[in-house]
C-alpha atoms as a PDB file:
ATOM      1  CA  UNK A   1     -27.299  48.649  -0.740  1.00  0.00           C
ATOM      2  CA  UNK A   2     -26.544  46.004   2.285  1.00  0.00           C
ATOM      3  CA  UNK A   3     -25.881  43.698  -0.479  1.00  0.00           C
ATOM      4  CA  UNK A   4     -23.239  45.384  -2.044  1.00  0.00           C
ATOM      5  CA  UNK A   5     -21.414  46.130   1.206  1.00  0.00           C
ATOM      6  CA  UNK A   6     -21.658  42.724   1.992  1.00  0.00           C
ATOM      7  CA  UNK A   7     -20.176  42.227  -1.164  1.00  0.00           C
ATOM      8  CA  UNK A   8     -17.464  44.722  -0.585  1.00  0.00           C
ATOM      9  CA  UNK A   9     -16.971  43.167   3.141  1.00  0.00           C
ATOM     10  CA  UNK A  10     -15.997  39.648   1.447  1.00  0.00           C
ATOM     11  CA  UNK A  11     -13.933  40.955  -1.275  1.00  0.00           C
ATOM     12  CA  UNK A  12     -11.887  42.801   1.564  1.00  0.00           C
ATOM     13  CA  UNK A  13     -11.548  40.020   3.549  1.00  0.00           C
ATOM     14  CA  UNK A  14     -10.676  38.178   0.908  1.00  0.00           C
ATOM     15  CA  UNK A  15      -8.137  40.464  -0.497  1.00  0.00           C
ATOM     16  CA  UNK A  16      -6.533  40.695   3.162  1.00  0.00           C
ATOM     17  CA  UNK A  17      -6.374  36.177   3.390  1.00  0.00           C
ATOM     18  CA  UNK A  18      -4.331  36.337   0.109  1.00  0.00           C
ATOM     19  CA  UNK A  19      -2.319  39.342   1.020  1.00  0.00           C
ATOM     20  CA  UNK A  20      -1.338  37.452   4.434  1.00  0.00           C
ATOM     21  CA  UNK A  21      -0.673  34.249   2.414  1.00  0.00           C
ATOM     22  CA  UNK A  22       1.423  36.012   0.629  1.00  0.00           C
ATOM     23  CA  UNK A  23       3.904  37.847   3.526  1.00  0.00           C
ATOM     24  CA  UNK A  24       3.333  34.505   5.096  1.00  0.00           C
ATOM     25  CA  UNK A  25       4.971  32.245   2.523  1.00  0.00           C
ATOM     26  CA  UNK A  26       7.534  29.761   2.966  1.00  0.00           C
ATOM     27  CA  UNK A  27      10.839  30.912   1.473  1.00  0.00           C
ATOM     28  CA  UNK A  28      12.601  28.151  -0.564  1.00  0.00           C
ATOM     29  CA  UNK A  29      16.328  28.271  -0.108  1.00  0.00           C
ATOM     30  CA  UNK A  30      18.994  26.935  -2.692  1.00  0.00           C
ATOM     31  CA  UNK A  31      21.844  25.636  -0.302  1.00  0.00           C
ATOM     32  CA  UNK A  32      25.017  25.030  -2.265  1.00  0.00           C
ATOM     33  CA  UNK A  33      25.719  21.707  -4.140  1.00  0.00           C
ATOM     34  CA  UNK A  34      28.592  20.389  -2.264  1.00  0.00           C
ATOM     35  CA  UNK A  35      28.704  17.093  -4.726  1.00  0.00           C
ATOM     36  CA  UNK A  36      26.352  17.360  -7.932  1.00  0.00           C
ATOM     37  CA  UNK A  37      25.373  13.652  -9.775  1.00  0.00           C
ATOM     38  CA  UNK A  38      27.451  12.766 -12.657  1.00  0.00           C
ATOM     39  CA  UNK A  39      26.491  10.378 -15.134  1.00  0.00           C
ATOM     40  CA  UNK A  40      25.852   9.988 -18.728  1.00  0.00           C
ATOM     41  CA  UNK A  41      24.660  13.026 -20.230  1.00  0.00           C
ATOM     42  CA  UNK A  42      21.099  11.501 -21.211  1.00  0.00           C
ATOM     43  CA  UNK A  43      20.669  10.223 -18.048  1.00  0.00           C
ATOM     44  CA  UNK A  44      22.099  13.765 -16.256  1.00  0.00           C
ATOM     45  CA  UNK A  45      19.858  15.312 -18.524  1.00  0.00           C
ATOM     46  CA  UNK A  46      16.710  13.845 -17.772  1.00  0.00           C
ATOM     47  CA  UNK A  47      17.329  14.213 -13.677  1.00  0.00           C
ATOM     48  CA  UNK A  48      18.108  17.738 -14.428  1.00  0.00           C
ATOM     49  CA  UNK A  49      14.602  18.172 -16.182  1.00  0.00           C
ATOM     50  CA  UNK A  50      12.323  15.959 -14.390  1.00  0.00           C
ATOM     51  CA  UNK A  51      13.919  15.881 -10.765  1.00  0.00           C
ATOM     52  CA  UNK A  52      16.199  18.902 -10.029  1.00  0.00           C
ATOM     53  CA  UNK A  53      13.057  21.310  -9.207  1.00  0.00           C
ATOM     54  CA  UNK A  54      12.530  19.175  -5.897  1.00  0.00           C
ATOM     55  CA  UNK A  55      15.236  16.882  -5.384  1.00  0.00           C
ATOM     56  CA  UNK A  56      18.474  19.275  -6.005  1.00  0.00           C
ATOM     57  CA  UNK A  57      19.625  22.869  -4.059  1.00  0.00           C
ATOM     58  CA  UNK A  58      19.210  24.183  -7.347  1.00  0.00           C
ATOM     59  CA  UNK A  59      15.355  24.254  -7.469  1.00  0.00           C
ATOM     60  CA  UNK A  60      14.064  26.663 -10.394  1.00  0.00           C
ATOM     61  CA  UNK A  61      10.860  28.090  -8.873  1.00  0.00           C
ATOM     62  CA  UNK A  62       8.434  29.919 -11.271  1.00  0.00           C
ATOM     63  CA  UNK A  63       5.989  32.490 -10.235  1.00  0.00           C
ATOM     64  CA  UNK A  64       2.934  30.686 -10.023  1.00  0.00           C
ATOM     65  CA  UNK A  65       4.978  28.571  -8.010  1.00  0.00           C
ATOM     66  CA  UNK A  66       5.750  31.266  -5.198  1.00  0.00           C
ATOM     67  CA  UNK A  67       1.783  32.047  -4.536  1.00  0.00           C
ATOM     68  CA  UNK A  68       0.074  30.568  -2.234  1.00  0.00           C
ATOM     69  CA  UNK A  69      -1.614  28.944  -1.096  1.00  0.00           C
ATOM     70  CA  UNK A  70       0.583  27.098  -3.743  1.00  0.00           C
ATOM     71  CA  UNK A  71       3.357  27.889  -2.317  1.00  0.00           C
ATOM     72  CA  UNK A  72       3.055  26.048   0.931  1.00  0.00           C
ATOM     73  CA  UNK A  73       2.391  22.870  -0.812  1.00  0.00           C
ATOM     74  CA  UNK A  74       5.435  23.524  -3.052  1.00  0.00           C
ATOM     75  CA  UNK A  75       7.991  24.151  -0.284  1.00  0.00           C
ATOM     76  CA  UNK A  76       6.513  20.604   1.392  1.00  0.00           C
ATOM     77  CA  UNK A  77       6.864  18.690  -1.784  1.00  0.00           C
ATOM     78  CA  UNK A  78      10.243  20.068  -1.782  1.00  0.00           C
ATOM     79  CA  UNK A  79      11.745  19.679   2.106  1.00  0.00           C
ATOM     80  CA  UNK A  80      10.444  16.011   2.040  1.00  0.00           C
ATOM     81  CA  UNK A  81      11.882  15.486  -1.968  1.00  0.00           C
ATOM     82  CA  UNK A  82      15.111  16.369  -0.605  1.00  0.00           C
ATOM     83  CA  UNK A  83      15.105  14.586   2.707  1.00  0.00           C
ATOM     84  CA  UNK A  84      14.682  11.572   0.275  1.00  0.00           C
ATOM     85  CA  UNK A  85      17.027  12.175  -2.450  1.00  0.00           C
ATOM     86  CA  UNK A  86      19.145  14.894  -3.264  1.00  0.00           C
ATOM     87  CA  UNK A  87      21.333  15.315  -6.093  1.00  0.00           C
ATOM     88  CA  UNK A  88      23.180  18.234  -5.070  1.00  0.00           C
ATOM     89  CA  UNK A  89      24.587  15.750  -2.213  1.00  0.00           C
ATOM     90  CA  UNK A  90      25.080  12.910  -4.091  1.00  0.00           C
ATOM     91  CA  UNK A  91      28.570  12.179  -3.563  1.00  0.00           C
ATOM     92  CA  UNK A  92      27.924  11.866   0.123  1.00  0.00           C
ATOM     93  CA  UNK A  93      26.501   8.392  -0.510  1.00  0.00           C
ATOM     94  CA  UNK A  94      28.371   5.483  -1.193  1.00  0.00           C
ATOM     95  CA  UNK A  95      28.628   3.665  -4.422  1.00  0.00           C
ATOM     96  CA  UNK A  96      26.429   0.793  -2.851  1.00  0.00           C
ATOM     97  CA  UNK A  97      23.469   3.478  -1.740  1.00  0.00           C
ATOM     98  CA  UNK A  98      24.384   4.996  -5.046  1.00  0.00           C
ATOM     99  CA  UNK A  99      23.324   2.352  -6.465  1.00  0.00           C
ATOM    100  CA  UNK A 100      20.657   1.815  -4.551  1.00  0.00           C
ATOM    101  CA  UNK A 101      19.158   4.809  -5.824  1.00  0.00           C
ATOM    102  CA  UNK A 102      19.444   4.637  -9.052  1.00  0.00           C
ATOM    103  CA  UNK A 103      17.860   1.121  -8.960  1.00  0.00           C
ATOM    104  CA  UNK A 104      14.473   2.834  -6.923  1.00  0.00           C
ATOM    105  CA  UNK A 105      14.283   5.639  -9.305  1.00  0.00           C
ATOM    106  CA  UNK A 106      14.020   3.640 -12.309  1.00  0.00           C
ATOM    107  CA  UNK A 107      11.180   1.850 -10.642  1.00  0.00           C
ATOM    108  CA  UNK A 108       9.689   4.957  -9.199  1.00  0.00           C
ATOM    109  CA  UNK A 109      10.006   5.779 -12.987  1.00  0.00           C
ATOM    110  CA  UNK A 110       8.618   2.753 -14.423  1.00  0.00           C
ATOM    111  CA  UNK A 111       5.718   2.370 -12.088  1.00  0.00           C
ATOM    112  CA  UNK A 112       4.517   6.251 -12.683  1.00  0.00           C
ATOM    113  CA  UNK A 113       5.114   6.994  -9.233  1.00  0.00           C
ATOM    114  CA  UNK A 114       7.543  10.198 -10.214  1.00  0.00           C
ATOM    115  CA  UNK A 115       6.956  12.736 -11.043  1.00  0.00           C
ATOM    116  CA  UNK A 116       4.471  13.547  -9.605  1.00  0.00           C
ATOM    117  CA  UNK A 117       1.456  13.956 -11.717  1.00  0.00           C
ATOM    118  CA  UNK A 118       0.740  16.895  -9.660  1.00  0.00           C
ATOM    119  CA  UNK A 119       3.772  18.232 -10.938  1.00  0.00           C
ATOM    120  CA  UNK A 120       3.809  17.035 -14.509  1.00  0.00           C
ATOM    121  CA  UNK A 121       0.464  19.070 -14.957  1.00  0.00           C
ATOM    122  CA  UNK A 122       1.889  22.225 -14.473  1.00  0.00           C
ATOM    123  CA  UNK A 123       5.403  21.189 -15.817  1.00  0.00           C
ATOM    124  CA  UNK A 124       4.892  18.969 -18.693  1.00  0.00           C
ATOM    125  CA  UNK A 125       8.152  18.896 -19.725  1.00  0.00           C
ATOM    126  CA  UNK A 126       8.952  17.064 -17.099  1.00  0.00           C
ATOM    127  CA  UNK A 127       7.156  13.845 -18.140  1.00  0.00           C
ATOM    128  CA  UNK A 128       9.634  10.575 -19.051  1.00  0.00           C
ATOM    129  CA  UNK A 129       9.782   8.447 -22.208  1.00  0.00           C
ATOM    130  CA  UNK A 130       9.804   4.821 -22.018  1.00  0.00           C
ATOM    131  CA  UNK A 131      12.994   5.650 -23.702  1.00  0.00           C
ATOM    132  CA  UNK A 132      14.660   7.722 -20.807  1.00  0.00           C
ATOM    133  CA  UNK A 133      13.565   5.025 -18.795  1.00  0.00           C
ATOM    134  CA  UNK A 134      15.488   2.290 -20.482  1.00  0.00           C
ATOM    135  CA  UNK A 135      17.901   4.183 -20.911  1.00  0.00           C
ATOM    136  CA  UNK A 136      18.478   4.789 -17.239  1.00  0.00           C
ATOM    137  CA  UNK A 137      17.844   1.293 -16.499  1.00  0.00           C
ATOM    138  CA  UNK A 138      20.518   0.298 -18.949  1.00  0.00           C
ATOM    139  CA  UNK A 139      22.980   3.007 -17.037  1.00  0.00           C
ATOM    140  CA  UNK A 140      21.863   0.748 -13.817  1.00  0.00           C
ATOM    141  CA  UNK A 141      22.676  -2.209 -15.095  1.00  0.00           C
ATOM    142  CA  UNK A 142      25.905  -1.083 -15.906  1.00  0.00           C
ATOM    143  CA  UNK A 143      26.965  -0.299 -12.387  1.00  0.00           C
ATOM    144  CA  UNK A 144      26.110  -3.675 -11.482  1.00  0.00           C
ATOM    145  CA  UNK A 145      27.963  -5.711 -14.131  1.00  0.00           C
ATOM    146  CA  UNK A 146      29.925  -8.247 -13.326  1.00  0.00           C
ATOM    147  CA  UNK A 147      32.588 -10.419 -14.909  1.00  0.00           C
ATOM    148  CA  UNK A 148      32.908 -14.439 -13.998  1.00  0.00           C
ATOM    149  CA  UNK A 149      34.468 -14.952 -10.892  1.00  0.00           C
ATOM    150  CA  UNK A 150      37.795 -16.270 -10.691  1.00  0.00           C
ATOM    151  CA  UNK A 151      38.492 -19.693  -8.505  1.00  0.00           C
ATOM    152  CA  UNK A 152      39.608 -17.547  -6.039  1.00  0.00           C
ATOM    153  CA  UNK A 153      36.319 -15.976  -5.379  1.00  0.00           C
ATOM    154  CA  UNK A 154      34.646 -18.953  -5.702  1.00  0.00           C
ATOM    155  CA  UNK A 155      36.910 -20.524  -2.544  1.00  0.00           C
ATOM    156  CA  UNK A 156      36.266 -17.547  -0.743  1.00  0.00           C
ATOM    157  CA  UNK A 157      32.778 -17.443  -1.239  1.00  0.00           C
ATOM    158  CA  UNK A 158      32.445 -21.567  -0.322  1.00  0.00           C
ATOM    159  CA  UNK A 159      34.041 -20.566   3.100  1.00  0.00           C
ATOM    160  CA  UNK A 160      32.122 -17.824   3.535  1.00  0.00           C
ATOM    161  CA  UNK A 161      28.702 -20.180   3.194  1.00  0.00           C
ATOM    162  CA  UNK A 162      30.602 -22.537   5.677  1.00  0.00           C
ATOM    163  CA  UNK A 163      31.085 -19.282   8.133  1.00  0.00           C
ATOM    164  CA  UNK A 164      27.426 -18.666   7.584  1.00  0.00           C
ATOM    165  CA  UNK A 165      25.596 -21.889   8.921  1.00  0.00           C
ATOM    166  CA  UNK A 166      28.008 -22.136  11.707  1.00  0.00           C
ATOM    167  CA  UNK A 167      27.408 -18.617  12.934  1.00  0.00           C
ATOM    168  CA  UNK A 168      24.597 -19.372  14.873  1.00  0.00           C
ATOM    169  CA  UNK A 169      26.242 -21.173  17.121  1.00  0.00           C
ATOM    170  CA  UNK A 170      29.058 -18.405  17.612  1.00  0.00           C
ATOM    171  CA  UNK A 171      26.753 -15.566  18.060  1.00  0.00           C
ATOM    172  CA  UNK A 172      27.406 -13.864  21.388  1.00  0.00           C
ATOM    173  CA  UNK A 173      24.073 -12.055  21.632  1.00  0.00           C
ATOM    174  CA  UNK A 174      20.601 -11.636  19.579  1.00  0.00           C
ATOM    175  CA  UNK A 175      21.135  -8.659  17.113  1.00  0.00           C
ATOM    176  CA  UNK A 176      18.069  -6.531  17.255  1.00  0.00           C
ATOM    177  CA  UNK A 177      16.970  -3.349  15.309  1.00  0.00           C
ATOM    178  CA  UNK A 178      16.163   0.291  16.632  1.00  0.00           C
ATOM    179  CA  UNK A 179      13.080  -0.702  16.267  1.00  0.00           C
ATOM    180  CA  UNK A 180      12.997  -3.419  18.478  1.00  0.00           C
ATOM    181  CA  UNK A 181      12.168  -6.593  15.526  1.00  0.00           C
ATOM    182  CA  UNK A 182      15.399  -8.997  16.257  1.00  0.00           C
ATOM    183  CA  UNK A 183      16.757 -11.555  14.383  1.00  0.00           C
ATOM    184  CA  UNK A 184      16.214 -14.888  14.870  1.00  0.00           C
ATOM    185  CA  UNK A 185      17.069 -18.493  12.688  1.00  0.00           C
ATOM    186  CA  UNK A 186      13.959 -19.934  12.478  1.00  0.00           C
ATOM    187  CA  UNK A 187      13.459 -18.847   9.238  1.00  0.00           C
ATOM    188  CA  UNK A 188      15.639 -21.342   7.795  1.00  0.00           C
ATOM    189  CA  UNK A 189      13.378 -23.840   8.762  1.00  0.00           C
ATOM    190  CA  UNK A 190      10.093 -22.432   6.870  1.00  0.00           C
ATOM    191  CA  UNK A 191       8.967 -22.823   3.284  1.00  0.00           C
ATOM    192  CA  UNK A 192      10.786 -20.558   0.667  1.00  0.00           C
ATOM    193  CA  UNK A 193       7.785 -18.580  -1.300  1.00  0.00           C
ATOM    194  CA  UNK A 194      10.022 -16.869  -4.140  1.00  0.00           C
ATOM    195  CA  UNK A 195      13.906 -16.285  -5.325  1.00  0.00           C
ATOM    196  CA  UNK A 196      14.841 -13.430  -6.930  1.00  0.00           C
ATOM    197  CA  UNK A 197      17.731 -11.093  -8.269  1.00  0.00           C
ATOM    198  CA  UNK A 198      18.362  -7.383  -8.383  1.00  0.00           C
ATOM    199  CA  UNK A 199      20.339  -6.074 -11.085  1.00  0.00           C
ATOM    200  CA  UNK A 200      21.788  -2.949  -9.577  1.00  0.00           C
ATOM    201  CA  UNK A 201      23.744  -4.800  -6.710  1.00  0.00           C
ATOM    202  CA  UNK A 202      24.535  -8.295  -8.286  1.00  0.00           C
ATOM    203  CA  UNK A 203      22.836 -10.022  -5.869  1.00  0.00           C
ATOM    204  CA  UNK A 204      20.473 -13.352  -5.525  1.00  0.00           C
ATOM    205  CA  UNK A 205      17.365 -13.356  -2.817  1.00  0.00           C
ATOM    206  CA  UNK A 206      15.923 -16.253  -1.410  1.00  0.00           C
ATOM    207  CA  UNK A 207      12.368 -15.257   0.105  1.00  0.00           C
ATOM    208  CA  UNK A 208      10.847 -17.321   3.339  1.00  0.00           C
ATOM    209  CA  UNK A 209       7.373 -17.086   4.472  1.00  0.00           C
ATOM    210  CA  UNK A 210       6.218 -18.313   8.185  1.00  0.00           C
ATOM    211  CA  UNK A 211       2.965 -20.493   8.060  1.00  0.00           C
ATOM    212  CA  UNK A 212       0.831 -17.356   8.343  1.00  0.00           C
ATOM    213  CA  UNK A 213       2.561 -15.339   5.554  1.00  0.00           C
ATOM    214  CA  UNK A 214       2.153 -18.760   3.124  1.00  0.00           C
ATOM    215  CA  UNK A 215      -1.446 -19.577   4.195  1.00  0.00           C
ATOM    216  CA  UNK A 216      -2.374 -15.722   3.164  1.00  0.00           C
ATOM    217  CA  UNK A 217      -0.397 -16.242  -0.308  1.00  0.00           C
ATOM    218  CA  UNK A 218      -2.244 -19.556  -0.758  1.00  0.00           C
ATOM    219  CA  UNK A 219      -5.629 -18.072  -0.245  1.00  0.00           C
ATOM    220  CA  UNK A 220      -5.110 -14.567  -2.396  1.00  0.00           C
ATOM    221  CA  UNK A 221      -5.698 -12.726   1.257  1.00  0.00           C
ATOM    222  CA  UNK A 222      -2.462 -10.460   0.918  1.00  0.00           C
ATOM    223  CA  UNK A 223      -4.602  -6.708   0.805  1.00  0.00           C
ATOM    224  CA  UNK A 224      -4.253  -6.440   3.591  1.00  0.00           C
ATOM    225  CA  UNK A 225      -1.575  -9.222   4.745  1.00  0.00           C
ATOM    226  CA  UNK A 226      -2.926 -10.557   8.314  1.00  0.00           C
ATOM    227  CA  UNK A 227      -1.521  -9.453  11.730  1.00  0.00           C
ATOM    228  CA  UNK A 228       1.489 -11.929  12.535  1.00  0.00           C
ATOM    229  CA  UNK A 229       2.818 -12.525   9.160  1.00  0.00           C
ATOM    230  CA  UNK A 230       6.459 -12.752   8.469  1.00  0.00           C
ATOM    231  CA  UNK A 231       8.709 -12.319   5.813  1.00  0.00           C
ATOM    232  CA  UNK A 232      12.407 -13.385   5.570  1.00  0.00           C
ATOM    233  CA  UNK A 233      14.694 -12.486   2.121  1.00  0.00           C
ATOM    234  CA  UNK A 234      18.329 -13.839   2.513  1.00  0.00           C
ATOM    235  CA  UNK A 235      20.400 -12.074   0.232  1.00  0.00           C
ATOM    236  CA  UNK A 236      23.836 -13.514  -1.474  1.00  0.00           C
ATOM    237  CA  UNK A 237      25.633 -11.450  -4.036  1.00  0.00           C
ATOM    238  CA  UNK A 238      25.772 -13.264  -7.330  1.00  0.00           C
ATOM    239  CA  UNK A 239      28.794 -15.440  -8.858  1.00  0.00           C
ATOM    240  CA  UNK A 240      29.150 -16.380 -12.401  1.00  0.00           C
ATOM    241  CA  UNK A 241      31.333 -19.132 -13.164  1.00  0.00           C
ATOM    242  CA  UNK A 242      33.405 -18.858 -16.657  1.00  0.00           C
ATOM    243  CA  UNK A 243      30.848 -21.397 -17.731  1.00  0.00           C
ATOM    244  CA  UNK A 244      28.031 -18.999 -17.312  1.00  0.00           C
ATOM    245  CA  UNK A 245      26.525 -20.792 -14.337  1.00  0.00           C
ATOM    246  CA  UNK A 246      25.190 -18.641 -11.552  1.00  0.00           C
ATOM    247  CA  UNK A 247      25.779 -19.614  -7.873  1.00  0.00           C
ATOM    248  CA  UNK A 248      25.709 -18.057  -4.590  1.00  0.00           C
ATOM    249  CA  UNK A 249      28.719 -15.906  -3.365  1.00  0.00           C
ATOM    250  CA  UNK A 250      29.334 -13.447  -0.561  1.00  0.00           C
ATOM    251  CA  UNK A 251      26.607 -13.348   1.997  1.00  0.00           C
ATOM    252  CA  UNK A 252      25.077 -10.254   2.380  1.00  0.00           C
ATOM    253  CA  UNK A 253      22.029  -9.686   4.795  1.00  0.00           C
ATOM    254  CA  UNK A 254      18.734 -10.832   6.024  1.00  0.00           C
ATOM    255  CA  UNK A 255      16.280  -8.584   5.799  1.00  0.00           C
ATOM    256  CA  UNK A 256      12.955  -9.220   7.707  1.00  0.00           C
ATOM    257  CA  UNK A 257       8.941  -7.701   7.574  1.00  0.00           C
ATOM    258  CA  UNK A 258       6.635  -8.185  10.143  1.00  0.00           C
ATOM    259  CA  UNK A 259       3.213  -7.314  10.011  1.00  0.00           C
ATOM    260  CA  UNK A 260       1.646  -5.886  13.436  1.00  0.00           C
ATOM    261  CA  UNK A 261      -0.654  -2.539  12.814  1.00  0.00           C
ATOM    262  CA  UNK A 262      -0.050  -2.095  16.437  1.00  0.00           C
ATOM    263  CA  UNK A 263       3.550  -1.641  16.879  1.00  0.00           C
ATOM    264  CA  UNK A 264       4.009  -0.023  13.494  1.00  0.00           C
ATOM    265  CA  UNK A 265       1.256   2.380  12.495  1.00  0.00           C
ATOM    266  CA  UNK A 266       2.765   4.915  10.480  1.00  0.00           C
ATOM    267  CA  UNK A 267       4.291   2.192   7.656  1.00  0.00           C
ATOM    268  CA  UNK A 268       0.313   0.165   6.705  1.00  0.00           C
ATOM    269  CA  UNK A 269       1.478  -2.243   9.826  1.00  0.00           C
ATOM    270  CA  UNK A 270       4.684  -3.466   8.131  1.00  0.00           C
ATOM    271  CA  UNK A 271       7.684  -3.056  10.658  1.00  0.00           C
ATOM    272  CA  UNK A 272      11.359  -3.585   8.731  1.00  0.00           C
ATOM    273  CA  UNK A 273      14.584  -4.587   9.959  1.00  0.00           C
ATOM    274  CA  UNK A 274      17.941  -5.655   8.016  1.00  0.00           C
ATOM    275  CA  UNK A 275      21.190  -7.275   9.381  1.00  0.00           C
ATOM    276  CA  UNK A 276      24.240  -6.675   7.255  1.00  0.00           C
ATOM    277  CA  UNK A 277      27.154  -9.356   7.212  1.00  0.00           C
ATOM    278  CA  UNK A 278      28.318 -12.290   8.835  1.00  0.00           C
ATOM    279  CA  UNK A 279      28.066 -10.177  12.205  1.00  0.00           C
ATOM    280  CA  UNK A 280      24.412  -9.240  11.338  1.00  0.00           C
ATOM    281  CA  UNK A 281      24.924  -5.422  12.081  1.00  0.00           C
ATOM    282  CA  UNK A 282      21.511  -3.682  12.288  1.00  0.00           C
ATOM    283  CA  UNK A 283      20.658  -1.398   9.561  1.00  0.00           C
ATOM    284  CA  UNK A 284      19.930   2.390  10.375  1.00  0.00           C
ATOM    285  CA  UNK A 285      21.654   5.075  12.297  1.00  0.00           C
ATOM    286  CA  UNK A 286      17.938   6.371  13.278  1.00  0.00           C
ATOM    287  CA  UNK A 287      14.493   5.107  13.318  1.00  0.00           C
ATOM    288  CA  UNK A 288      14.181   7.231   9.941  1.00  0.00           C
ATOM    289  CA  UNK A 289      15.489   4.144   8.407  1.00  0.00           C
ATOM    290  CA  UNK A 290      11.840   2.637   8.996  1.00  0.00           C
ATOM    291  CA  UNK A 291      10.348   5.275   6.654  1.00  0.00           C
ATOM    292  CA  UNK A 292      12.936   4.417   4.193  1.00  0.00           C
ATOM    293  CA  UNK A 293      12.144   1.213   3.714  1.00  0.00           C
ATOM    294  CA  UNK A 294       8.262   1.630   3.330  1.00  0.00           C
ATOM    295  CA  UNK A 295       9.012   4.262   0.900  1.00  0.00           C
ATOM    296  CA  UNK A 296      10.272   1.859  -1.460  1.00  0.00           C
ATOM    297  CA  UNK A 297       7.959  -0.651  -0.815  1.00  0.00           C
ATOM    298  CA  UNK A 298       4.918   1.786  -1.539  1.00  0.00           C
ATOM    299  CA  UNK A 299       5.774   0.091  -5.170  1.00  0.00           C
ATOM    300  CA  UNK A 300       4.272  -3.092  -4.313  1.00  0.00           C
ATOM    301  CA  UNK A 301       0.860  -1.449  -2.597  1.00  0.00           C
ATOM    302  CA  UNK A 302      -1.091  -3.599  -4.887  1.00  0.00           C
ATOM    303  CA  UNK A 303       0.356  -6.810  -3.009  1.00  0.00           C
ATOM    304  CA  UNK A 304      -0.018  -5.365   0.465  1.00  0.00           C
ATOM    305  CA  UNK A 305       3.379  -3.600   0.128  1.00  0.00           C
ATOM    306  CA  UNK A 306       5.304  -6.837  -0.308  1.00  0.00           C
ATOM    307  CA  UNK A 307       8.061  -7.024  -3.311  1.00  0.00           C
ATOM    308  CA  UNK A 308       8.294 -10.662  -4.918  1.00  0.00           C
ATOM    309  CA  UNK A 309       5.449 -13.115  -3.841  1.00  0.00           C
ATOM    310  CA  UNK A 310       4.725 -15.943  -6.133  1.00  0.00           C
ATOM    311  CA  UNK A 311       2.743 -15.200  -9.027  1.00  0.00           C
ATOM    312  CA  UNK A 312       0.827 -18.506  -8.805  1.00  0.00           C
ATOM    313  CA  UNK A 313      -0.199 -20.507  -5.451  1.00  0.00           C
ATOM    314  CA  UNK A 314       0.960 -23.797  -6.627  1.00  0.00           C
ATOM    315  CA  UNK A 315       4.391 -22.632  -6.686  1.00  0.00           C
ATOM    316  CA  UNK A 316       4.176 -22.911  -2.986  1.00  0.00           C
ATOM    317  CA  UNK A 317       3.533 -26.741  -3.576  1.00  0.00           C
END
């Protein structure tokens, strides 16, 4: 008899948990779409199916997904997908972030990373073909192509190297980011560890290590990187002359990692900073620009979160 009250007791508590789960659950508004993504319809498509339930206003909720404790974890997935990307906005970026985008989903896509498998368990429609995927990346590519510069771009971009290596010398003041990590010209003076080019935004890197950062590389300790090491990329948008030879053009930025656990905690110890233009402008109206960055290099985890290190040591010889 005591055991089946006791067994009554539980069920009733039970019962009342899920019943004030339920009154308690986070509602999951659809604000309007004030300026919806439009591409090619395979590409449209395949956002609409595999993305729009967390990164649009026009999430389709089903009802397993409104019960909780589900539900709780649903409306998080979808407050930070949005925060991060959001379709239904998408005409409030500019053609450069656009672009941006587009390049970091199709190597969110590529590495796994989305969706979610969390998601694609319950929603397995929502898994992508290596198809989907190439196609996307050839709909990147396409934003990015580029016809052979004319002579007058090439002038322009001689003069603009010339402006470049003077600058230095002209700057008024050191440009430093909200997060405190300033620029500085040192860099030119240490040992380049890797070039590279990004397809989406035409451009060419050049990649610098400090003597910490190449000592790390040459030695395979890069998991974690050690305190004090420094990355430099110097980034050019890309010429092509009408002979088909690639050169340096416009410059574009510097873009710096430092690794200190101490000063930057919540991004694995890596603290970012970027310095757009001739006039090095600091990147980032907030310090959510931090986040940002990290998010994108969560790709490269399995090299301590840094994109394009050599992929043998005696390149650094």
């Amino acid at each position: 008899m005591k055991r089946s009250k006791r067994t009554l007791l539980t069920v009733a508590l039970l019962v009342f948990i899920g019943i004030s789960l339920q009154v308690t659950s986070p509602a999951i508004p659809n604000p309007p779409v004030t300026g919806k993504f439009k591409g090619p319809a395979p590409v449209t498509a395949l956002f609409e199916r595999a993305c729009y339930d967390c990164h649009s206003n026009e999430t389709n909720l089903r009802w397993y997904d409104r019960v909780a404790p589900a539900s709780w974890l649903v409306a998080q997935d979808v407050r930070d997908a949005r925060a991060g990307l959001n379709f239904s906005t998408w005409d409030s970026l500019s053609p450069a972030d656009q672009q941006n985008k587009i390049y970091e989903i199709v190597n969110m896509l590529d590495a796994g990373r989305m969706p979610l498998q969390s998601y694609t368990l319950v929603h397995p429609s929502a898994k992508v073909t290596p198809r989907e995927i190439e196609a996307l990346r050839s709909y990147a590519i396409s934003l990015a192509q580029a016809k052979p510069a004319d002579a007058a771009k090439i002038h322009a971009a001689d003069l603009e190297f010339e402006q470049y290596k003077e600058h230095a010398t002209q700057r008024p003041q050191t440009p430093v980011a909200l997060n405190g990590i300033a620029y500085f010209d040192d860099y030119k003076n240490w040992k380049p560890i890797s070039t590279t080019t990004r397809f989406d935004s035409g451009t060419m890197r050049v990649i610098y290590g400090n003597d910490i950062a190449v000592k790390a590389i040459e030695k395979d300790q890069i998991r974690p990187w050690p305190q004090g090491s420094v990355i430099v990329k110097v980034v050019w948008d890309q010429l092509e002359e009408a002979s088909g030879e690639v050169r340096t053009g416009r410059f574009n930025n510097v873009q710096i990692m430092i690794k200190d656990d101490q000063r930057f905690p919540d991004t694995e110890g890596w603290g970012f900073a970027r310095f757009n233009g001739l006039g090095l402008k600091p990147y980032g109206q907030s310090l959510a620009f931090q986040t940002t960055c990290f998010n994108c290099h969560k790709l490269a985890d399995k090299n301590g979160y840094v994109f394009d290190i050599p992929l043998r040591k005696a390149d650094l010889h």
